[in-house]
Each structure stands twice: as structure tokens, then as C-alpha cells.
Protein backbone atom coordinates (compact mmCIF):
# COMPACT_ATOMS: atom_id res chain seq x y z
CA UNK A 1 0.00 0.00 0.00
CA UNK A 2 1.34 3.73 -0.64
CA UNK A 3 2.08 5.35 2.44
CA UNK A 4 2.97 8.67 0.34
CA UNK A 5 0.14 10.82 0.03
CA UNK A 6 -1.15 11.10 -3.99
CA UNK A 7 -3.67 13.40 -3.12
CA UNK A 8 -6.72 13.90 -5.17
CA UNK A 9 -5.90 17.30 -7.25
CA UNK A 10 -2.35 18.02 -8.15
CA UNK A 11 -0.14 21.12 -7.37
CA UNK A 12 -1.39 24.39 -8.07
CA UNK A 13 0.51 24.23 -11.34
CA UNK A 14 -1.24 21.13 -12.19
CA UNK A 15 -4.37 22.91 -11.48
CA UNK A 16 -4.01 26.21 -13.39
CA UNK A 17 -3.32 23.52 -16.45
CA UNK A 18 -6.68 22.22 -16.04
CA UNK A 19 -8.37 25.70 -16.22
CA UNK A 20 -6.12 26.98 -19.53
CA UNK A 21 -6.61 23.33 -21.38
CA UNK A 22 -10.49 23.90 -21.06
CA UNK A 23 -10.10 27.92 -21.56
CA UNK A 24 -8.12 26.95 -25.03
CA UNK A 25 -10.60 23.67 -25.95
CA UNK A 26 -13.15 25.07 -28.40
CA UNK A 27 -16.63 24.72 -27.03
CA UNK A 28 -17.63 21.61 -27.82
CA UNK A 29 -14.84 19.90 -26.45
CA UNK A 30 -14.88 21.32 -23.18
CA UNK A 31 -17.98 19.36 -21.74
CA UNK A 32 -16.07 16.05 -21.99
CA UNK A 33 -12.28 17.35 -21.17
CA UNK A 34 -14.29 18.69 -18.03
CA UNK A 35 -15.74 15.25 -17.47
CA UNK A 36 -12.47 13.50 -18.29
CA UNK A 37 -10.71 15.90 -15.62
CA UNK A 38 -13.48 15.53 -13.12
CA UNK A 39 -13.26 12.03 -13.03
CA UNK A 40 -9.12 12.08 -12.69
CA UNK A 41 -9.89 14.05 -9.35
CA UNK A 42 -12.56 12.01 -8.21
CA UNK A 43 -9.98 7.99 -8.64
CA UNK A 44 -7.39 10.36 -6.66
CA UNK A 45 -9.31 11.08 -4.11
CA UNK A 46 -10.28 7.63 -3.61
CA UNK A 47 -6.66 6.51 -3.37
CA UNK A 48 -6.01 9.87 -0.97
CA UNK A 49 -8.91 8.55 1.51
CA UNK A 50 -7.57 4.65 0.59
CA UNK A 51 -6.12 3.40 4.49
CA UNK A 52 -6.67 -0.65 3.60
CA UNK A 53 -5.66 -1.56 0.69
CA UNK A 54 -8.66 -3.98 0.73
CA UNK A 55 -11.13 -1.09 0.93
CA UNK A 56 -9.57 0.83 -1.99
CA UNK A 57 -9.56 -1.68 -4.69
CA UNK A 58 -13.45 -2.25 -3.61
CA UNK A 59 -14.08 1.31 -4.50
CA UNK A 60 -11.91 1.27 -7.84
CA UNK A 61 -13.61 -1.72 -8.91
CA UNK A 62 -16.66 -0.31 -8.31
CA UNK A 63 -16.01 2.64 -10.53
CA UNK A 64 -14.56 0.75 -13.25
CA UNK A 65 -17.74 -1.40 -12.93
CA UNK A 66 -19.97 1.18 -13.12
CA UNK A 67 -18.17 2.85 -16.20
CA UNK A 68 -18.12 0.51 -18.51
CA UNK A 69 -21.25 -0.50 -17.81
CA UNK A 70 -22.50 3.04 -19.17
CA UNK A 71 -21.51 1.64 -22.79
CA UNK A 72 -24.92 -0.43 -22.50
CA UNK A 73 -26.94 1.15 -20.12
CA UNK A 74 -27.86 4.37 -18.45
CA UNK A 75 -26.12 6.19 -15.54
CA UNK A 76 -27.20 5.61 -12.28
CA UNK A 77 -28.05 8.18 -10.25
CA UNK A 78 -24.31 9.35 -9.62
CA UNK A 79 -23.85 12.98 -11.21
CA UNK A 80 -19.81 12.27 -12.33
CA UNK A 81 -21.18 8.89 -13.99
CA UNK A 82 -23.78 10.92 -15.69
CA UNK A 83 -21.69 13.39 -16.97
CA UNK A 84 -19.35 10.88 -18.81
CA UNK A 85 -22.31 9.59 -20.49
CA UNK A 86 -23.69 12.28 -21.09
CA UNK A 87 -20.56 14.43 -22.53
CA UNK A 88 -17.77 11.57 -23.11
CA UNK A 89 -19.99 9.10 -24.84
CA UNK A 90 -21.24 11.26 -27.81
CA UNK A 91 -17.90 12.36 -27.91
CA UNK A 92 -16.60 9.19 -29.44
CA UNK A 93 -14.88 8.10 -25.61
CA UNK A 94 -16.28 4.78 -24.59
CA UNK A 95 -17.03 4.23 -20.69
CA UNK A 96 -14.31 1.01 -20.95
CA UNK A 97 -11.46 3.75 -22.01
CA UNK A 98 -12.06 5.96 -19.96
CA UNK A 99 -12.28 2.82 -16.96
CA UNK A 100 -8.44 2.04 -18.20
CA UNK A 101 -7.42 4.82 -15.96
CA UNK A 102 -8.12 3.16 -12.61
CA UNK A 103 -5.40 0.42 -13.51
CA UNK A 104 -3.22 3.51 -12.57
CA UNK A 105 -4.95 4.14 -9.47
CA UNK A 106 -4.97 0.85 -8.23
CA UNK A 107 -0.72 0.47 -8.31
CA UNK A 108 -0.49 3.21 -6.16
CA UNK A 109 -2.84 1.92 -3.37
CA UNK A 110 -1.48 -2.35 -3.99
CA UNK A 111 2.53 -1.35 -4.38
CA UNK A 112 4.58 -0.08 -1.29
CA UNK A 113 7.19 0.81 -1.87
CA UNK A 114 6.70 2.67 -5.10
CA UNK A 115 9.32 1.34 -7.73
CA UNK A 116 10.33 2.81 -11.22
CA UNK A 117 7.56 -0.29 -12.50
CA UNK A 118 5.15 1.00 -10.53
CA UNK A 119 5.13 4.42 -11.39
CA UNK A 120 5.51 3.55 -14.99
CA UNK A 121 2.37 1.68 -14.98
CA UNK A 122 0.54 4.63 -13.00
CA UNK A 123 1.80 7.19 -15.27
CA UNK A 124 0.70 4.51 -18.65
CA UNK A 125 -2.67 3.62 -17.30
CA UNK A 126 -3.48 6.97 -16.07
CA UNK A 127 -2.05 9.78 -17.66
CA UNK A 128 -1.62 8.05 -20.96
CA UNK A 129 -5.26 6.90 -20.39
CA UNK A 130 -6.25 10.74 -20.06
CA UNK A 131 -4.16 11.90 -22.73
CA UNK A 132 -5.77 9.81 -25.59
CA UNK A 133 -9.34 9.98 -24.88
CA UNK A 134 -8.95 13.82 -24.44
CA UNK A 135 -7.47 13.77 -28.03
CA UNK A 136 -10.47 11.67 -29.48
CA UNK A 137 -12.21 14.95 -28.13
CA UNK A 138 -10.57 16.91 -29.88
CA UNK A 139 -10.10 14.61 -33.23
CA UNK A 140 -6.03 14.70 -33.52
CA UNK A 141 -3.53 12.58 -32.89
CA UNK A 142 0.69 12.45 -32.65
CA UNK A 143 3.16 10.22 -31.57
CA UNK A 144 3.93 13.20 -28.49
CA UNK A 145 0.69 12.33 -27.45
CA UNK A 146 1.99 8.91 -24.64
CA UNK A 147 4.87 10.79 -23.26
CA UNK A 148 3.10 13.47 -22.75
CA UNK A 149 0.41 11.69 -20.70
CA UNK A 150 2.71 10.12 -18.67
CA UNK A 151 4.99 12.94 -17.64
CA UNK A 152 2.12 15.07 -16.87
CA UNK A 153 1.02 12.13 -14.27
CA UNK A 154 4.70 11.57 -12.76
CA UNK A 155 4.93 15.17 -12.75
CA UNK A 156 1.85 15.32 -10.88
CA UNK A 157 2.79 12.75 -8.48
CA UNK A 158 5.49 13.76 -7.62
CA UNK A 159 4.50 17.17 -6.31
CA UNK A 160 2.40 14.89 -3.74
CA UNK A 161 5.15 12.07 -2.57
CA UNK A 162 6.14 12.96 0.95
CA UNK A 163 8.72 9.75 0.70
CA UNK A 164 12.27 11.97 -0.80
CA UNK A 165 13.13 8.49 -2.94
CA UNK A 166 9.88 7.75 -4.43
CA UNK A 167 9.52 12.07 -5.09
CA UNK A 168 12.45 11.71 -7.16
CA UNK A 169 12.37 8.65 -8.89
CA UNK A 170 8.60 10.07 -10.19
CA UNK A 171 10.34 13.83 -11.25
CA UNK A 172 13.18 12.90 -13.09
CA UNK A 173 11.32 9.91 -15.39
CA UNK A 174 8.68 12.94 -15.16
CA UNK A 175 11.38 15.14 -17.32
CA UNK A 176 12.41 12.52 -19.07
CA UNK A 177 8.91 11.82 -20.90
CA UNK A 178 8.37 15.43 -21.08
CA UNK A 179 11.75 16.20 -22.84
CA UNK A 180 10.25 13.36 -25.30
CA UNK A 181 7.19 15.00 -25.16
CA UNK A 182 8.16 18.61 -26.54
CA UNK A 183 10.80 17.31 -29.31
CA UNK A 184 8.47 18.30 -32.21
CA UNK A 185 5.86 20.30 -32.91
CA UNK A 186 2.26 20.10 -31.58
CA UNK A 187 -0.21 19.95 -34.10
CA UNK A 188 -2.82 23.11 -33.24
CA UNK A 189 -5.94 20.38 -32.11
CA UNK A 190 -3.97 19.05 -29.80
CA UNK A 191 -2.51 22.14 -28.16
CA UNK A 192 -5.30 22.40 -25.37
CA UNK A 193 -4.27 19.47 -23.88
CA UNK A 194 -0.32 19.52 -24.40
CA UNK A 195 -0.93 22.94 -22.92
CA UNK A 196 -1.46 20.79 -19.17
CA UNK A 197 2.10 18.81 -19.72
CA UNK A 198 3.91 22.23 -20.96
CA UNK A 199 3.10 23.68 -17.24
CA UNK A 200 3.95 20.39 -15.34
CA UNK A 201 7.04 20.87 -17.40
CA UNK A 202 7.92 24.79 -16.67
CA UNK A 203 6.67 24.30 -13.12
CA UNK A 204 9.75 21.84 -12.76
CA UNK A 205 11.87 24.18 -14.16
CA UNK A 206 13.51 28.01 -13.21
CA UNK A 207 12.72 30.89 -14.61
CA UNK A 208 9.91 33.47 -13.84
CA UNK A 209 6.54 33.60 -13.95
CA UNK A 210 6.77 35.84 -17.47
CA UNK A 211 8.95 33.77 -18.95
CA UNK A 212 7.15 30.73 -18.62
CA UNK A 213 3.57 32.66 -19.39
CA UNK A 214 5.64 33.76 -22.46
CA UNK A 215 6.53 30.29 -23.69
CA UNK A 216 2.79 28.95 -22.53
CA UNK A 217 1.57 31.77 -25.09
CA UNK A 218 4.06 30.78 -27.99
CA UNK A 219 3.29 26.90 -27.71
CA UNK A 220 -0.58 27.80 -28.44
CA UNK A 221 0.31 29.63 -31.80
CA UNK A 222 3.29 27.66 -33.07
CA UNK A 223 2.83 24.07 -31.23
CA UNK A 224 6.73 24.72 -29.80
């Protein structure tokens, strides 16, 4: 079990992303990003409140229960499950992809300690999860996509590891997928959500708040 502390909502960095990606999203996509995000916050807080490991996975498997069930029947009175159908669904995301995420969940509350292997299958399950179902919102698609997903979860994690060893093995593969991440351009559909790695990425890095503002504003115009 972790003993670390992934809370449910990421630093404040993490949560200033959230706000710009759905600012940037054109309308129609911002419904199911919301949803997407929304339900990101609500598998972290499960694992935040998780203190037997036991009583976790029963609430994950609920969840991923009840979401895939959505692709053949209607919500149940549970607003968050609503909302996916309601906003995810049309949107071409299928309650089983978006269920993929709790995998990620679930190593953080069934692993202790947290290895390299364990955070890579987090930051896969989870942010990669995220990642490509928020670009079948928004109809693109590049290989910068994964990497990007997964460095915005370690990055994201690691702000909330109060264990020094596990904090740093989670920020430096972090940087490592991000560098990956930002080696091309982004095509312009895809910027609202590479917009949410960029900051995990700057927030990691010096500089002031200007200059990073600066290369926020220049990476939703060229994609760099």
C-alpha cells in the first residue's frame, strides 16, 4: 500500500493547467475534457482517503464497474457517472477507455514501496489513459501524445510524494517523458491538452513567472 500521500488534485501548477486546457478547448470539447478531468480528481481522491488496501480496490472496482457499464446502459443516479455519459460518450470516448485509468490508481494503493515499475504503470494507465481519450475529443492525434500523458502524471505525483526516494524517482522519469514529449511540434488540435504537460514541465523548471507565461503563449500559436 502507498504510504505517500497522492492526493486527489495536483499542485497548483497542475491545477491552473486544467483551467487553460479547457479555456483553449473550443466549445464543444470542453464538456467532456471537463468530465475526463473531473473524473481524474474524483480515482485520486479515492486513493487519498484509501487506508486498507482492501477497501480501496473495492471502491476502484466499483467505478470501473460502473463505467463501462455506461456503454450499454444508463447512468445511475451518480452525477460524475452521468456526466461521462452524457458528454464523453457522444464524444466518441467509450465508458471502458475511460475505466483504463483506474489500472493507474490501483498500483499506487497495492505497491509499497513505489518502484520505477510502478510508477511507470501509473503514469501509462493513467495519464496516458487521459491523454488519448482527451485527443479523441478533440479529433487529432501524434506520436507526443503517450509521453506526454505520462509525464504530466509523474509530474503530478510527484508534487504529492512525501517519501524523498519515491519524489524523485517520479520527477526525473517525469522530465524525461516530457523532454520526449516537446521534441516536435504540436499539431494546433492538440494544443489544449499539451498545454497541461507544458506547465507540469515549466513548473519543474527556473525561470519566472513571465517567462514561462511567455513560452505557454508561444506553444498555443506555433505548437513549440
Amino acid at each position: 500500500m502507498v504510504n505517500e500521500d497522492p492526493r486527489a488534485n495536483g499542485p497548483q501548477a497542475a491545477t491552473d493547467g486544467r483551467a487553460l486546457a479547457l479555456l483553449v478547448a473550443a466549445a464543444p470539447a470542453r464538456p467532456p475534457i471537463e468530465a475526463l478531468f473531473a473524473l481524474d480528481s474524483r480515482l485520486a481522491g479515492i486513493v487519498r482517503a484509501t487506508r486498507e488496501p482492501m477497501v480501496g480496490q473495492m471502491r476502484l472496482t466499483w467505478w470501473h464497474e460502473a463505467l463501462t457499464k455506461l456503454d450499454r446502459e444508463p447512468a445511475p443516479a451518480e452525477p460524475l457517472l452521468r456526466d461521462v455519459q452524457r458528454h464523453l460518450l457522444p464524444a466518441g470516448v467509450s465508458g471502458a477507455r475511460v475505466a483504463g485509468m483506474i489500472d493507474g490508481w490501483e498500483e499506487l494503493i497495492v505497491s509499497d514501496p513505489l518502484a520505477a515499475e510502478t510508477l511507470d504503470r501509473h503514469a501509462e494507465a493513467r495519464g496516458g489513459g487521459l491523454f488519448a481519450a482527451a485527443a479523441v475529443v478533440l479529433g487529432g492525434d501524434t506520436p507526443l501524445l503517450a509521453p506526454a500523458g505520462r509525464g504530466w502524471a509523474l509530474a503530478d505525483l510527484a508534487g504529492h510524494l512525501s517519501a524523498p526516494a519515491a519524489a524523485g524517482l517520479a520527477a526525473d522519469a517525469a522530465q524525461r517523458e516530457l523532454s520526449q514529449a516537446f521534441s516536435a511540434p504540436w499539431p494546433a488540435k492538440l494544443r489544449p491538452i499539451g498545454v497541461l504537460s507544458l506547465i507540469a514541465r515549466l513548473d519543474a523548471a527556473p525561470g519566472s513567472a513571465l517567462a514561462k507565461a511567455m513560452k505557454v503563449g508561444r506553444f498555443r500559436i506555433t505548437g513549440r
